[in-house]
PDB file of N, CA and C in Angstrom:
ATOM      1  N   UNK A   1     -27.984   7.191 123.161  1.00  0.00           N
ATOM      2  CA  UNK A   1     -27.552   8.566 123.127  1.00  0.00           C
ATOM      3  C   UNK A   1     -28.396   9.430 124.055  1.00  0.00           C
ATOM      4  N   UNK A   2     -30.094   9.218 124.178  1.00  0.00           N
ATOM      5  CA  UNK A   2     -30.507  10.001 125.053  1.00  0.00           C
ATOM      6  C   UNK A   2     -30.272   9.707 126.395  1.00  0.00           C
ATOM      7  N   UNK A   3     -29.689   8.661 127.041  1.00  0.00           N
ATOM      8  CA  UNK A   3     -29.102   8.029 127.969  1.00  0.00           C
ATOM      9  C   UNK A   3     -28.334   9.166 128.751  1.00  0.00           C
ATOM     10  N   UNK A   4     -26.846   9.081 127.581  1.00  0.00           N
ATOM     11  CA  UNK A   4     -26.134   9.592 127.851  1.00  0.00           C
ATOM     12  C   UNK A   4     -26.680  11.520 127.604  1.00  0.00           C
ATOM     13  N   UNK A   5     -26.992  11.881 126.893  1.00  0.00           N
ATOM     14  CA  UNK A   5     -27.661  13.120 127.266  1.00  0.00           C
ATOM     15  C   UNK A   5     -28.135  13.488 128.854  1.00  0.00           C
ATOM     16  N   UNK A   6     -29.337  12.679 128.910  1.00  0.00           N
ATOM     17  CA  UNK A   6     -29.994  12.591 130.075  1.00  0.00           C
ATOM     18  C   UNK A   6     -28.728  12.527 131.887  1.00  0.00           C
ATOM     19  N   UNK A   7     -28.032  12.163 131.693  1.00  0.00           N
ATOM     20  CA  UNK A   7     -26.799  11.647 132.714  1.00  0.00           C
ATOM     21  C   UNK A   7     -25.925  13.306 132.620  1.00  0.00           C
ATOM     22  N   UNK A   8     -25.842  14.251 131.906  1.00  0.00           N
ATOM     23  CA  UNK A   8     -24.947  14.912 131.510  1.00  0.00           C
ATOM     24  C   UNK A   8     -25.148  16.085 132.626  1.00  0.00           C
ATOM     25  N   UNK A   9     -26.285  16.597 133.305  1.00  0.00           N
ATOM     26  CA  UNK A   9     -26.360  17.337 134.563  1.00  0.00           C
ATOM     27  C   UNK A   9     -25.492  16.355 135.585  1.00  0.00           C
ATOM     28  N   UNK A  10     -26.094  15.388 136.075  1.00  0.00           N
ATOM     29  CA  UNK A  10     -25.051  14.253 136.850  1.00  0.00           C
ATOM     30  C   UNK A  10     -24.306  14.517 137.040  1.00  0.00           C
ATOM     31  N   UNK A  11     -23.456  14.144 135.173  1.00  0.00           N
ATOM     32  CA  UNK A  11     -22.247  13.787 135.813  1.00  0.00           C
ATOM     33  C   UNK A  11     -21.328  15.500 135.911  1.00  0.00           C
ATOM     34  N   UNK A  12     -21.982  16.657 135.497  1.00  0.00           N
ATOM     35  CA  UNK A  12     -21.052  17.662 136.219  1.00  0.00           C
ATOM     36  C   UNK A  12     -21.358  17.723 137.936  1.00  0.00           C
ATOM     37  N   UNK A  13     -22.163  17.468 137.558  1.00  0.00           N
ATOM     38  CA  UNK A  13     -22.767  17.527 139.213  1.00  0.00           C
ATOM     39  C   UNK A  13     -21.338  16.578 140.402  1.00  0.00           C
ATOM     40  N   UNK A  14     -21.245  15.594 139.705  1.00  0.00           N
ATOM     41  CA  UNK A  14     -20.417  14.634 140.792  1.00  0.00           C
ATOM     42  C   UNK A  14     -19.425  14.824 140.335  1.00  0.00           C
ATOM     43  N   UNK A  15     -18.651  15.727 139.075  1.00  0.00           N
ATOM     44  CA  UNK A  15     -17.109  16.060 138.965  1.00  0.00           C
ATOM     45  C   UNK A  15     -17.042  17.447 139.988  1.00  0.00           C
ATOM     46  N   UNK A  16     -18.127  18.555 139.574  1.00  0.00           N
ATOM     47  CA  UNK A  16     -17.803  19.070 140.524  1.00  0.00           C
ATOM     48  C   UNK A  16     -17.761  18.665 141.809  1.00  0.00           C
ATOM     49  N   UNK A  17     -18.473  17.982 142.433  1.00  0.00           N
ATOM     50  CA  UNK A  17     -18.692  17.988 143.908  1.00  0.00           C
ATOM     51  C   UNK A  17     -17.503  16.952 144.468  1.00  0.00           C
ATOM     52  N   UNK A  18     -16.827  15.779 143.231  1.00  0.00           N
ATOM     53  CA  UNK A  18     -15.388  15.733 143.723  1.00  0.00           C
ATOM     54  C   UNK A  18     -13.819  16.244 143.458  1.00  0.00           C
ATOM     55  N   UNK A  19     -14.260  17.533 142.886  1.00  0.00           N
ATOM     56  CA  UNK A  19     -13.207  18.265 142.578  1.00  0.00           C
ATOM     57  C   UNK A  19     -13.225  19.367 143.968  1.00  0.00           C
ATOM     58  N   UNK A  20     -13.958  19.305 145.150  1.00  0.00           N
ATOM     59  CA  UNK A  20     -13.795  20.085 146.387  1.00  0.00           C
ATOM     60  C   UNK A  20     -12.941  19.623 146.975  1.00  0.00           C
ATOM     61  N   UNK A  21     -12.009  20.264 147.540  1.00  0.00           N
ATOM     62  CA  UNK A  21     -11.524  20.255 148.640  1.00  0.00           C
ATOM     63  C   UNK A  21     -12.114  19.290 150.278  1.00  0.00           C
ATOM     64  N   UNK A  22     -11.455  19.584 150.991  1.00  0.00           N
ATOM     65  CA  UNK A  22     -11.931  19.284 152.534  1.00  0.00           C
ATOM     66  C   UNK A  22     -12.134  20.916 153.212  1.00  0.00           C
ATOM     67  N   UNK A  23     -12.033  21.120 152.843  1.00  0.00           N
ATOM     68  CA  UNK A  23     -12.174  22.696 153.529  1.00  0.00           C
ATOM     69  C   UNK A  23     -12.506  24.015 152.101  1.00  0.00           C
ATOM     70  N   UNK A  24     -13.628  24.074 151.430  1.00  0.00           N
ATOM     71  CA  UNK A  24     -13.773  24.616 150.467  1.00  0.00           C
ATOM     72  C   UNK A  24     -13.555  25.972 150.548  1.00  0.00           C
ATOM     73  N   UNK A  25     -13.514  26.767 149.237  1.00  0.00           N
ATOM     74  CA  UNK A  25     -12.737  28.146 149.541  1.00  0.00           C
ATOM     75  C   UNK A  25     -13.540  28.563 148.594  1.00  0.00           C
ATOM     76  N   UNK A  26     -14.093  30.008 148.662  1.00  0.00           N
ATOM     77  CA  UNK A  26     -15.125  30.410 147.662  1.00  0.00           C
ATOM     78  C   UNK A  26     -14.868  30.300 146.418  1.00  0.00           C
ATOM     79  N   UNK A  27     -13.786  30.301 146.211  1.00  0.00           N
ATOM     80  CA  UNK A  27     -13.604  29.841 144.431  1.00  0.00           C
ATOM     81  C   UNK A  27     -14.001  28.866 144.248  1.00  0.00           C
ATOM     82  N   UNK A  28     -13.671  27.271 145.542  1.00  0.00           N
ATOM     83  CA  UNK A  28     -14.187  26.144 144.878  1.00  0.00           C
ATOM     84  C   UNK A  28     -15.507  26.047 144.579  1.00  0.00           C
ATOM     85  N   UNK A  29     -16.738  27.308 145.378  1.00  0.00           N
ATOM     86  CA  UNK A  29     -18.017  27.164 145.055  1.00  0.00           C
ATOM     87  C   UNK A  29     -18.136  27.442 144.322  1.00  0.00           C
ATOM     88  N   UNK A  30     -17.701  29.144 143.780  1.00  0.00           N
ATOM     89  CA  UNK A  30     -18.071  29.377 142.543  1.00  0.00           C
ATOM     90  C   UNK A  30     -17.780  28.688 141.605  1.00  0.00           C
ATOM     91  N   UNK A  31     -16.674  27.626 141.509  1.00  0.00           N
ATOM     92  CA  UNK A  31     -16.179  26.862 140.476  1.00  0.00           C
ATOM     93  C   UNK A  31     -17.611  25.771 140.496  1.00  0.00           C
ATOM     94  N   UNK A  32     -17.859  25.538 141.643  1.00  0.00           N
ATOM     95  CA  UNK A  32     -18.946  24.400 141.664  1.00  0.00           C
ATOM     96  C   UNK A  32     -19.854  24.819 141.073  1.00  0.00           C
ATOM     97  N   UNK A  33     -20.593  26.061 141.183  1.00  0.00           N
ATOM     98  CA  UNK A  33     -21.809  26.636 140.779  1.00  0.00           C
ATOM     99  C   UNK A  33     -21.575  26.825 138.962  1.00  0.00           C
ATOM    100  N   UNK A  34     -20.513  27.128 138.916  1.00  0.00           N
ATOM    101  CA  UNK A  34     -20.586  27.363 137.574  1.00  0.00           C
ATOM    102  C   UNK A  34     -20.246  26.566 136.794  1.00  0.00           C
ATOM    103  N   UNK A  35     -20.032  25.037 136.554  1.00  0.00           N
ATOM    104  CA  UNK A  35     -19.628  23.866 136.370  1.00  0.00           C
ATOM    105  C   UNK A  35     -21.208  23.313 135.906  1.00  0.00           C
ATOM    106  N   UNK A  36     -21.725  23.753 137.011  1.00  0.00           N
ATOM    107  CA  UNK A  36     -23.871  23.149 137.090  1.00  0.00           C
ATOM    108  C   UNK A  36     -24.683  23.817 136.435  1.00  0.00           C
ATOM    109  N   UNK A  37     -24.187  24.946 135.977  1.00  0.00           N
ATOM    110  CA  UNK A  37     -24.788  25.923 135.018  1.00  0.00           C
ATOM    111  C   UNK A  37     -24.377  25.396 133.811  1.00  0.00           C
ATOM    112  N   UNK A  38     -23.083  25.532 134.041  1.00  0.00           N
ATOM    113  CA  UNK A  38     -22.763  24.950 131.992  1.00  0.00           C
ATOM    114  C   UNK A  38     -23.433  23.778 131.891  1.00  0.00           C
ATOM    115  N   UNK A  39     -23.282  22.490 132.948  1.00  0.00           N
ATOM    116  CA  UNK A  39     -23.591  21.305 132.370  1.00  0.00           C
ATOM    117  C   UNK A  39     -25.663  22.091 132.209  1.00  0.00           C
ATOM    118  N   UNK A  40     -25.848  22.261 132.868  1.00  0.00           N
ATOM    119  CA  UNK A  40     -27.627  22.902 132.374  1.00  0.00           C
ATOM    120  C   UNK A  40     -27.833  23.254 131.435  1.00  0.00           C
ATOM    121  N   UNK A  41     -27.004  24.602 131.235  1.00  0.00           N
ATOM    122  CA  UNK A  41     -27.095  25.180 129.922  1.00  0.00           C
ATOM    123  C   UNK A  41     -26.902  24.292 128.609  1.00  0.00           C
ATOM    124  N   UNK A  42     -25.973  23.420 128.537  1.00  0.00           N
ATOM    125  CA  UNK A  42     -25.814  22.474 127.469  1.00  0.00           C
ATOM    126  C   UNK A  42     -26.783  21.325 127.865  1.00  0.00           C
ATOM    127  N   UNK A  43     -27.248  20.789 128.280  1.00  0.00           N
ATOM    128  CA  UNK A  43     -28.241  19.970 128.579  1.00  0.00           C
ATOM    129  C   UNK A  43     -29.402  20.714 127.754  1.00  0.00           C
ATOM    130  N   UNK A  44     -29.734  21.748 128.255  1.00  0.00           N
ATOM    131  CA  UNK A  44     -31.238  22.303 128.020  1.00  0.00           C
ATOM    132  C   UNK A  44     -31.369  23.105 126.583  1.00  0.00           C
ATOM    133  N   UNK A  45     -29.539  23.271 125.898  1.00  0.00           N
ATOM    134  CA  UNK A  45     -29.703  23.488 124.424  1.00  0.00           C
ATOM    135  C   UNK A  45     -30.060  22.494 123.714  1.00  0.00           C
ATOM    136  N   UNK A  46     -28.902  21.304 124.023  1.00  0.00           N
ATOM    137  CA  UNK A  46     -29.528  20.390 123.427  1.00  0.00           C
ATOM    138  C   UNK A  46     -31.289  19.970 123.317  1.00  0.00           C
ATOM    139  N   UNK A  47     -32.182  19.648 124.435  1.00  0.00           N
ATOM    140  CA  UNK A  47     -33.226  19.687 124.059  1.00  0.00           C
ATOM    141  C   UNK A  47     -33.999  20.260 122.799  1.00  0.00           C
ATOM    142  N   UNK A  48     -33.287  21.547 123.491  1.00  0.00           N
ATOM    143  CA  UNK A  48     -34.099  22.699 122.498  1.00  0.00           C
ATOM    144  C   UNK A  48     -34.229  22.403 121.225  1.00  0.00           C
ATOM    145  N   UNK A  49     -32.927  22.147 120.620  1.00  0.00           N
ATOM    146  CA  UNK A  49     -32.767  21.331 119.259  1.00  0.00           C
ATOM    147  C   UNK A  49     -32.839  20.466 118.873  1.00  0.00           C
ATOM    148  N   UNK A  50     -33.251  19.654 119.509  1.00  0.00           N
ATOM    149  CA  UNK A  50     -33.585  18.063 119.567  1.00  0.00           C
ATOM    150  C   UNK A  50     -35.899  18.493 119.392  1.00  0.00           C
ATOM    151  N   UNK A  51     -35.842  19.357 119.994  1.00  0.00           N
ATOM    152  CA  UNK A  51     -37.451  19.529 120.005  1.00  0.00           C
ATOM    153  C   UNK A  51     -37.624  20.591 118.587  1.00  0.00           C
ATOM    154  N   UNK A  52     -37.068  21.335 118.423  1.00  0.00           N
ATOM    155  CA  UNK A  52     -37.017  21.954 117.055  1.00  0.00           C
ATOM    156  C   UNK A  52     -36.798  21.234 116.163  1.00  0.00           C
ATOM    157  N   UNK A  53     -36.019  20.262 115.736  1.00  0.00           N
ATOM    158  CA  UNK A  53     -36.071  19.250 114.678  1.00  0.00           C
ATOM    159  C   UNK A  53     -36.924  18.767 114.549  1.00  0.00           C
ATOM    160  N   UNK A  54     -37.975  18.103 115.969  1.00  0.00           N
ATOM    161  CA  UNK A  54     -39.205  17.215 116.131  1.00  0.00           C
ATOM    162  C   UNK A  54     -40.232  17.791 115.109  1.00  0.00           C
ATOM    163  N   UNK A  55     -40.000  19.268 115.654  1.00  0.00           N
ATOM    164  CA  UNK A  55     -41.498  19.482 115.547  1.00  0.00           C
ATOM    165  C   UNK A  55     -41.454  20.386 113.592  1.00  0.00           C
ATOM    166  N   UNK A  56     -39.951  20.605 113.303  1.00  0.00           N
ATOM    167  CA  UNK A  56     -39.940  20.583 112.119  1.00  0.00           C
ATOM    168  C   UNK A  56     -40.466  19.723 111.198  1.00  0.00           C
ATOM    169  N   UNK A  57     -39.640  18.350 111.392  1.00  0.00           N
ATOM    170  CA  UNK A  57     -40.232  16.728 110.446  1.00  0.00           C
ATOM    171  C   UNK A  57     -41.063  16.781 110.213  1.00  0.00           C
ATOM    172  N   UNK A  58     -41.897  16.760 111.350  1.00  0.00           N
ATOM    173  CA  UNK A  58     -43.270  16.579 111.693  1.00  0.00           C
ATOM    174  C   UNK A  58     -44.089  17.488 110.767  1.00  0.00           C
ATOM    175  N   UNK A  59     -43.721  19.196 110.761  1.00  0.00           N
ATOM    176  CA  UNK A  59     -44.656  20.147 109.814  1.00  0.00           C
ATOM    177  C   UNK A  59     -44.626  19.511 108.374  1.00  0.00           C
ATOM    178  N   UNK A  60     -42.646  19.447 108.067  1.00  0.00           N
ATOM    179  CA  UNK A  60     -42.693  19.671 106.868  1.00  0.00           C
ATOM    180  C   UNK A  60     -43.035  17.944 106.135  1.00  0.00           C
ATOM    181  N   UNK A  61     -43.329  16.928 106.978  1.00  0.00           N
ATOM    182  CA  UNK A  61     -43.950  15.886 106.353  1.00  0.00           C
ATOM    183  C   UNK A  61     -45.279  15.603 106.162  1.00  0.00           C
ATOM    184  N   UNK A  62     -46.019  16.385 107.459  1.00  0.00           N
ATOM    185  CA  UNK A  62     -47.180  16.608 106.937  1.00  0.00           C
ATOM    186  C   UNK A  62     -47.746  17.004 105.709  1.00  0.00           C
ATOM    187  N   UNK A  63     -47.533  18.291 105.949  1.00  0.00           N
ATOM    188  CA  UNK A  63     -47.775  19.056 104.432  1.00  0.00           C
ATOM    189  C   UNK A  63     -47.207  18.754 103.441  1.00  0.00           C
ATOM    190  N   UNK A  64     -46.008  18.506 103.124  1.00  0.00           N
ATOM    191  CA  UNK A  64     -45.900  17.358 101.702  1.00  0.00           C
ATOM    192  C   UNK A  64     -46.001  16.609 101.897  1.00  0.00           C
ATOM    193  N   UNK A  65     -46.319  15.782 102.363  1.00  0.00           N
ATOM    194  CA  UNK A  65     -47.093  13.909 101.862  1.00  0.00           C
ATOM    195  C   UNK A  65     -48.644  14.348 101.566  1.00  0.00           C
ATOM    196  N   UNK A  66     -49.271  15.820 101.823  1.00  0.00           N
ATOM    197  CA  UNK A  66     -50.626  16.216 101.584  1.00  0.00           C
ATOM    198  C   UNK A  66     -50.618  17.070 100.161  1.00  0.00           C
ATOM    199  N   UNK A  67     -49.270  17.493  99.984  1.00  0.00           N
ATOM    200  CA  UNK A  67     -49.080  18.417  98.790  1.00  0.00           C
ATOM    201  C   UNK A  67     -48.558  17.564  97.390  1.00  0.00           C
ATOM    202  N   UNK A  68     -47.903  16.078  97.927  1.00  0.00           N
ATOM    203  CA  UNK A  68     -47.464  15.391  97.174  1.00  0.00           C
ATOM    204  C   UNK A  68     -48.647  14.239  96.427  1.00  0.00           C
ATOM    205  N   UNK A  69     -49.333  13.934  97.020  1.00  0.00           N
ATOM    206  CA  UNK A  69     -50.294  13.133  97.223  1.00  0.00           C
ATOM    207  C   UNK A  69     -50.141  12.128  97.484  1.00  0.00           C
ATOM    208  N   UNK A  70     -49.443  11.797  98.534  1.00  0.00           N
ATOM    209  CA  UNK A  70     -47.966  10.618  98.911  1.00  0.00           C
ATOM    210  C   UNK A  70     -49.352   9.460  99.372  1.00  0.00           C
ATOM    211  N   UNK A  71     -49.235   7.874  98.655  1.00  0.00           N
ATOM    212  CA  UNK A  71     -50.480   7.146  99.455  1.00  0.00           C
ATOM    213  C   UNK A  71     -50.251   6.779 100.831  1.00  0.00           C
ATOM    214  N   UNK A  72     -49.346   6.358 101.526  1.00  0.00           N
ATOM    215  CA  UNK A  72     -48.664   6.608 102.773  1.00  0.00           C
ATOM    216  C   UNK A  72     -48.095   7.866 103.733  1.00  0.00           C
ATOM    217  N   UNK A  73     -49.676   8.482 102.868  1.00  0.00           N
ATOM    218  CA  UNK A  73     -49.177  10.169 104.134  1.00  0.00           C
ATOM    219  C   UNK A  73     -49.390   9.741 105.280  1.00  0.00           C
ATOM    220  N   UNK A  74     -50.559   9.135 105.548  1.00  0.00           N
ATOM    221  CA  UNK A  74     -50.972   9.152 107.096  1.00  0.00           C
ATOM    222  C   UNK A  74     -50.267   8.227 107.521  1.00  0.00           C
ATOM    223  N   UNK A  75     -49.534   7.333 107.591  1.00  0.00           N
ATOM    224  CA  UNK A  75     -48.562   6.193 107.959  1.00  0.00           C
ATOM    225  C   UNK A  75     -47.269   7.650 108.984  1.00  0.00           C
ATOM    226  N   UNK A  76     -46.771   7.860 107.081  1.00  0.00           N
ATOM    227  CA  UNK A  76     -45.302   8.616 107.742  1.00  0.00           C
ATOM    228  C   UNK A  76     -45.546   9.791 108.708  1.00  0.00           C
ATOM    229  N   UNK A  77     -46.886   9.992 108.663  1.00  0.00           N
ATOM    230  CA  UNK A  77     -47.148  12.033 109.669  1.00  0.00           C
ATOM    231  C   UNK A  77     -47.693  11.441 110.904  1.00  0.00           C
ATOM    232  N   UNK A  78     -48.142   9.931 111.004  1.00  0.00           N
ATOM    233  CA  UNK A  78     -48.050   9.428 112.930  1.00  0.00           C
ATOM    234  C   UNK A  78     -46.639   9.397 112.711  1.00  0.00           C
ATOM    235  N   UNK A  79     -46.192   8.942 112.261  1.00  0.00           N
ATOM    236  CA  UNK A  79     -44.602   8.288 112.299  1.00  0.00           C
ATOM    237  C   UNK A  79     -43.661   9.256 112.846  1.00  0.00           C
ATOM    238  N   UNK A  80     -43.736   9.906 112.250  1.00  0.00           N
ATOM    239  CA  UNK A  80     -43.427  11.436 112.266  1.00  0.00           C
ATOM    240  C   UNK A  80     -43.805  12.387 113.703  1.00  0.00           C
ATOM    241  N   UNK A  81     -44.899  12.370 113.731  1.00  0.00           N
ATOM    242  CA  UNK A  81     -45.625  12.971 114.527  1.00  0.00           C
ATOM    243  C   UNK A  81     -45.249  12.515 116.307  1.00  0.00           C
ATOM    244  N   UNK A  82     -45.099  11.548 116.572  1.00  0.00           N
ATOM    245  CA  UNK A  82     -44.547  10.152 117.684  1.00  0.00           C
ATOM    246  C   UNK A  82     -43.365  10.840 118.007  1.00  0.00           C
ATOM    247  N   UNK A  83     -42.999  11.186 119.253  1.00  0.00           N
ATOM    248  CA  UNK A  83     -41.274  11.750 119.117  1.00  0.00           C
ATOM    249  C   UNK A  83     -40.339  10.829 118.771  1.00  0.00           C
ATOM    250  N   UNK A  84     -40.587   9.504 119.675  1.00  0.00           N
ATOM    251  CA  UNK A  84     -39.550   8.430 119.562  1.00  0.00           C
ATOM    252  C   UNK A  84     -39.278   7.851 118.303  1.00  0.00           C
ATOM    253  N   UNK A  85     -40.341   8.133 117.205  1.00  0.00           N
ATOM    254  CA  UNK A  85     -39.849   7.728 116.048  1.00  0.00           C
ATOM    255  C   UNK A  85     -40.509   8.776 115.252  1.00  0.00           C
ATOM    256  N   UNK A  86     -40.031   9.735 115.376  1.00  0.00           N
ATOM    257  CA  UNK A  86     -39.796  10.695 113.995  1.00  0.00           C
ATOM    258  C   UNK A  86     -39.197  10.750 112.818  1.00  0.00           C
ATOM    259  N   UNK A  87     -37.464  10.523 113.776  1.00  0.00           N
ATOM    260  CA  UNK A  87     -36.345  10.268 112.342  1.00  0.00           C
ATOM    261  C   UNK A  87     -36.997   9.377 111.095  1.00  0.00           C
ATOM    262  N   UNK A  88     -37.629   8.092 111.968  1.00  0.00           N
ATOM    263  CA  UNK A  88     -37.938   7.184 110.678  1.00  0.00           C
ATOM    264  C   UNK A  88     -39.001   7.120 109.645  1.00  0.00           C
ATOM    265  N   UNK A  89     -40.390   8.113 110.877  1.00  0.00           N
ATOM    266  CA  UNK A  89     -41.121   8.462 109.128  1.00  0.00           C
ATOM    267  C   UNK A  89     -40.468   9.357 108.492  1.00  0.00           C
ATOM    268  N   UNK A  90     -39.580  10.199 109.342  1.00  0.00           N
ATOM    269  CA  UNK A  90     -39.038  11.326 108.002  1.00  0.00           C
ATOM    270  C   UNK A  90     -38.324  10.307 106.950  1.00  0.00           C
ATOM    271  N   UNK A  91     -37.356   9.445 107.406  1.00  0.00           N
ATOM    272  CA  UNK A  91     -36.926   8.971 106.581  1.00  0.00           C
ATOM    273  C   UNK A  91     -37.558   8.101 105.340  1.00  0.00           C
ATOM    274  N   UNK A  92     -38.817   7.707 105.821  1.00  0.00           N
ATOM    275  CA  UNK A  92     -39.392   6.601 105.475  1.00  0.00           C
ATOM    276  C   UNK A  92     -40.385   7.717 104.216  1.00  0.00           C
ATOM    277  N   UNK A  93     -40.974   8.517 104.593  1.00  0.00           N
ATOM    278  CA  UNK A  93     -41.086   9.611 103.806  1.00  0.00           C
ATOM    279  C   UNK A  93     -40.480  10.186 102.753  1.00  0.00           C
ATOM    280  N   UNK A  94     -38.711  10.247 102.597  1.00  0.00           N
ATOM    281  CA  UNK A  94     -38.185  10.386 101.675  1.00  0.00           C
ATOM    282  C   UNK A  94     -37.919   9.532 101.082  1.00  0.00           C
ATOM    283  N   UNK A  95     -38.009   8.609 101.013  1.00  0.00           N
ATOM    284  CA  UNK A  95     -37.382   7.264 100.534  1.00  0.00           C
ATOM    285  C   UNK A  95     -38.682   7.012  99.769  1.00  0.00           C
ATOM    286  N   UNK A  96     -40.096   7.083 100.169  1.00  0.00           N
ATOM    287  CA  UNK A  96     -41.016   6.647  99.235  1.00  0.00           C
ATOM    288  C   UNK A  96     -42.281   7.634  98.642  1.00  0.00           C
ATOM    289  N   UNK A  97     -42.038   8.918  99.096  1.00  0.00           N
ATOM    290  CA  UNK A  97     -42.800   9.821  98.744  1.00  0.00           C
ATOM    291  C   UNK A  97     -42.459  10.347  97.221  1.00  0.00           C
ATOM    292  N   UNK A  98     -43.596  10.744  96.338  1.00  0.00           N
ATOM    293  CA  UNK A  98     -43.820  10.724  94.947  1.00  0.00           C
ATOM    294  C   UNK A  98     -42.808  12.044  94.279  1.00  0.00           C
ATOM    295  N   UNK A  99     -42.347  12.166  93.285  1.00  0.00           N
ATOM    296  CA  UNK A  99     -41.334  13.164  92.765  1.00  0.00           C
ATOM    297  C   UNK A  99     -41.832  14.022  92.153  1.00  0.00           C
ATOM    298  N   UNK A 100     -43.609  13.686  91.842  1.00  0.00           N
ATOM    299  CA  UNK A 100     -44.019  15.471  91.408  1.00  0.00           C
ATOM    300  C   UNK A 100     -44.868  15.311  92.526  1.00  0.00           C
ATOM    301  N   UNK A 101     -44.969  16.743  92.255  1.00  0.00           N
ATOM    302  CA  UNK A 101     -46.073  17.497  93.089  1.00  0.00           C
ATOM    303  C   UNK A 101     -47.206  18.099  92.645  1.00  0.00           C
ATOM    304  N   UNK A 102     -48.663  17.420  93.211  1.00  0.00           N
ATOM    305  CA  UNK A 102     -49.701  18.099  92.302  1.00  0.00           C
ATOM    306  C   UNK A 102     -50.251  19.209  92.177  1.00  0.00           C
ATOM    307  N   UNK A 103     -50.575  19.540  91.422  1.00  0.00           N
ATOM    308  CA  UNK A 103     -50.893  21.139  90.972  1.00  0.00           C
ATOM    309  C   UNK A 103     -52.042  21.454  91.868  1.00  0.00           C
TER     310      UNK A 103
END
């Protein structure tokens, strides 16, 4: 999936640039220019939210596996902490972290 994320400037890039003409006409630029913006703009939201989730997991597993007294805090908050595998200490975190919380 980040593959295909990553490819997504590209490939507006090469629809626009074969959706020109042989003799381009200022619309086809502006069509070009603004084709490279959207694919940016959606490229660079996505990040955004892809890095806001990161760095969410990451807070809110810290501090409860420290609030929980979870014995595998420090396991899941590298886990966590790692971009490439975040999802799975979060997950790995809910799946085995304790159901009270100590006072």
């Amino acid at each position: 999936m980040k593959r295909l994320l990553l490819g997504t400037p590209i490939l507006f890039s090469v629809t626009s640039l074969l959706a020109q003409t042989a003799t381009p006409s200022d619309a086809d630029a502006a069509a070009a220019v603004a084709g490279l913006a959207a694919g940016g703009v959606v490229c660079g939201g996505v990040w955004l939210v892809s890095i806001g989730l990161w760095l969410w997991a990451a807070i809110f597993v810290m501090k409860d596996a420290k609030r929980r007294n979870s014995p595998n805090a420090t396991l899941v908050t590298v886990l966590t902490w790692i971009p490439a595998t975040w999802f799975i200490g979060w997950v790995i975190h809910m799946i085995t972290r304790p159901k009270t919380v100590v006072g």
